[in-house]
Protein backbone atom coordinates (compact mmCIF):
# COMPACT_ATOMS: atom_id res chain seq x y z
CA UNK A 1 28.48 43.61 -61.84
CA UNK A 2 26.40 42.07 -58.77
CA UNK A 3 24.45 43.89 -57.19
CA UNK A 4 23.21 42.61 -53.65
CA UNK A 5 20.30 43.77 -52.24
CA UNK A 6 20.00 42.81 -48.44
CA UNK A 7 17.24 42.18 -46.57
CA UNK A 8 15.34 45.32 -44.08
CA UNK A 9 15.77 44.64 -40.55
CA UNK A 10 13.02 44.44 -38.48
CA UNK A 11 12.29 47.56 -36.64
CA UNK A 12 11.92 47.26 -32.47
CA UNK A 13 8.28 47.90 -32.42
CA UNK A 14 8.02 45.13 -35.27
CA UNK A 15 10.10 42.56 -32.37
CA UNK A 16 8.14 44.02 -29.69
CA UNK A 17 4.67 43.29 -31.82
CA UNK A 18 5.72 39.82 -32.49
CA UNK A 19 6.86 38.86 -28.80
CA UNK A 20 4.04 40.40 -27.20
CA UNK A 21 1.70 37.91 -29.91
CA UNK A 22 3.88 35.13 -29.05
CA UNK A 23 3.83 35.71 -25.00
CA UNK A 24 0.08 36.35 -25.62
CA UNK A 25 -0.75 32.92 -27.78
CA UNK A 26 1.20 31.09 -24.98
CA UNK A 27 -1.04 32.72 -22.25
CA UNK A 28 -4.62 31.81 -24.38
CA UNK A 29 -3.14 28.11 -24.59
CA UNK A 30 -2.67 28.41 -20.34
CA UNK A 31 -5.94 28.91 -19.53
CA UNK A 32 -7.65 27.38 -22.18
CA UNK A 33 -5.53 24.34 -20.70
CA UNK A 34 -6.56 25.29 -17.49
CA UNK A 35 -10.51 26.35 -17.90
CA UNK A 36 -10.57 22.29 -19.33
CA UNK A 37 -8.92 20.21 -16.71
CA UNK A 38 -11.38 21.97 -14.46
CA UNK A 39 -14.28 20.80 -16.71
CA UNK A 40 -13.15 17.60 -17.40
CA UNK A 41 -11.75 17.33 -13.80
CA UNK A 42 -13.96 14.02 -11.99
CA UNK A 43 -16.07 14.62 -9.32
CA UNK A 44 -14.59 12.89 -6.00
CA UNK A 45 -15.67 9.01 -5.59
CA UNK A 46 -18.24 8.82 -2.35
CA UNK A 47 -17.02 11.41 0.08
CA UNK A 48 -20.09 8.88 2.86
CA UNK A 49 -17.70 5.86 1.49
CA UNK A 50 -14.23 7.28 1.82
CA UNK A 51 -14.88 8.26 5.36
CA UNK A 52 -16.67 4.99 6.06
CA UNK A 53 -13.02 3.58 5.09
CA UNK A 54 -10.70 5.77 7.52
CA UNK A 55 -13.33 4.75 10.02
CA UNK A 56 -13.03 0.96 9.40
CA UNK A 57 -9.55 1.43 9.32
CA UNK A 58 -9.19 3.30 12.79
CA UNK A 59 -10.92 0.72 13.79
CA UNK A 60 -8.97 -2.09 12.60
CA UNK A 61 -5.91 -0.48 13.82
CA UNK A 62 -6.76 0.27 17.82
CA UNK A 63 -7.77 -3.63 17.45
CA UNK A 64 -4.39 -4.91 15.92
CA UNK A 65 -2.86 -2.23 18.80
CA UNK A 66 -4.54 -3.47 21.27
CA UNK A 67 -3.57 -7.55 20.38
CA UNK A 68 0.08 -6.53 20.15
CA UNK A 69 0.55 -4.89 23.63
CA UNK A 70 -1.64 -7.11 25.58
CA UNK A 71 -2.39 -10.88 26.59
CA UNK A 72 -5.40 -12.64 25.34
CA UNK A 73 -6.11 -16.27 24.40
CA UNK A 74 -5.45 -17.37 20.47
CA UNK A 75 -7.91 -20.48 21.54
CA UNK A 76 -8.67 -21.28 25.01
CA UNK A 77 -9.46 -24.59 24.10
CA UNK A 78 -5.94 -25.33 23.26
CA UNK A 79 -4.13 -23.11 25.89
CA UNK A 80 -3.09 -20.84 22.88
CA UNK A 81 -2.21 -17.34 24.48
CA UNK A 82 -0.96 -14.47 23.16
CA UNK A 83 1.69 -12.45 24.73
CA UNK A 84 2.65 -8.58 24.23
CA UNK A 85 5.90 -8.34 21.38
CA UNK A 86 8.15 -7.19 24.03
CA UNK A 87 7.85 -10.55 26.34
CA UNK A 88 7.41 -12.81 23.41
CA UNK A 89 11.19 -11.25 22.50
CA UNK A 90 12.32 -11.56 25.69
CA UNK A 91 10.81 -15.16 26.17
CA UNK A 92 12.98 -16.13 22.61
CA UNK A 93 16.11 -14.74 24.21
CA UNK A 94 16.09 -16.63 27.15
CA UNK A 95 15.02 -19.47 25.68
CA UNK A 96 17.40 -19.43 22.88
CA UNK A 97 20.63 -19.47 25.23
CA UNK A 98 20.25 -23.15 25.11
CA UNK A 99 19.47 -24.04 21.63
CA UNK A 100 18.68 -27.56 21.56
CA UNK A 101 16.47 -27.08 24.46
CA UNK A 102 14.79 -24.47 22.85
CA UNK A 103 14.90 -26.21 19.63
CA UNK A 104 12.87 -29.63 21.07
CA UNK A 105 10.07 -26.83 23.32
CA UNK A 106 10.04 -25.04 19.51
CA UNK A 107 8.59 -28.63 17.83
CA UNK A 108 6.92 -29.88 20.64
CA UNK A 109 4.63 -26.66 20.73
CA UNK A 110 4.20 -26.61 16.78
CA UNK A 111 3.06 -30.32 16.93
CA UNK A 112 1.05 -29.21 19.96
CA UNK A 113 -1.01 -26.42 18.44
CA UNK A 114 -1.02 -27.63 14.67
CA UNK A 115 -1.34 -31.60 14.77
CA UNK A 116 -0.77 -33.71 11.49
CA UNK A 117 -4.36 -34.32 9.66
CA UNK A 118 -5.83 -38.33 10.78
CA UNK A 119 -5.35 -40.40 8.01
CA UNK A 120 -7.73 -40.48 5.43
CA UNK A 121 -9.89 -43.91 5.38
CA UNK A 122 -9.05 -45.90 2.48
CA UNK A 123 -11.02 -45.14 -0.94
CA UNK A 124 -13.79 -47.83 -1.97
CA UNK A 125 -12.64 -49.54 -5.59
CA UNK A 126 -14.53 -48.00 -8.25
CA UNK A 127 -16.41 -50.59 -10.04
CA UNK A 128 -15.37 -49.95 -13.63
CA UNK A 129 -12.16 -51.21 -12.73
């Protein structure tokens, strides 16, 4: 004959002791977690440096504004202007509706304001050859 013996079951309060550890080893890990990433947590880089940059930027962008919506000369020397977007686009348009007129005023103006280099003068022989 067998005889089977068969395990006790766990009481409630046995369950209830056991989640409660478990609930409570989960919480110690949470703020141990969080008590170190607020040690080890880096100070900010250079508050005086950071707001030195937004300046600069500001800066840089009421200047870049302020070139996009008004005229100014590129290089006086040249006759090199620059227009506001919204008449440069309207400039192209118009131009554009005849596009081999607008193609020949397109090169003549690149060759205009970027001319080929002069040719460089001839190299002297080196005299090991």
């Amino acid at each position: 004959m067998e005889s089977r013996v068969s395990a006790p079951s766990p009481s409630k309060a046995s369950i209830v002791v056991y989640f409660v550890g478990i609930v409570g080893a989960f919480l110690i890990m949470a703020g141990l977690l969080w008590l170190m990433r607020s040690y080890i947590r880096p100070t900010p880089a250079d508050g005086a440096r950071a707001e030195e940059r937004r300046k600069a930027l500001g800066e840089i962008n009421a200047a870049s504004k302020d070139q996009l919506d008004n005229y100014g000369y590129v290089d006086p020397v040249k006759g090199q202007v620059r227009l506001p977007i919204q008449r440069a686009m309207e400039m192209v348009v118009q131009d554009w509706k005849n596009p081999a007129g607008a193609r020949s005023n397109l090169l003549a103006r690149v060759t205009q304001f970027n001319p080929p280099p002069a040719p460089k003068a001839p190299e002297k022989p080196s005299p090991f050859e």
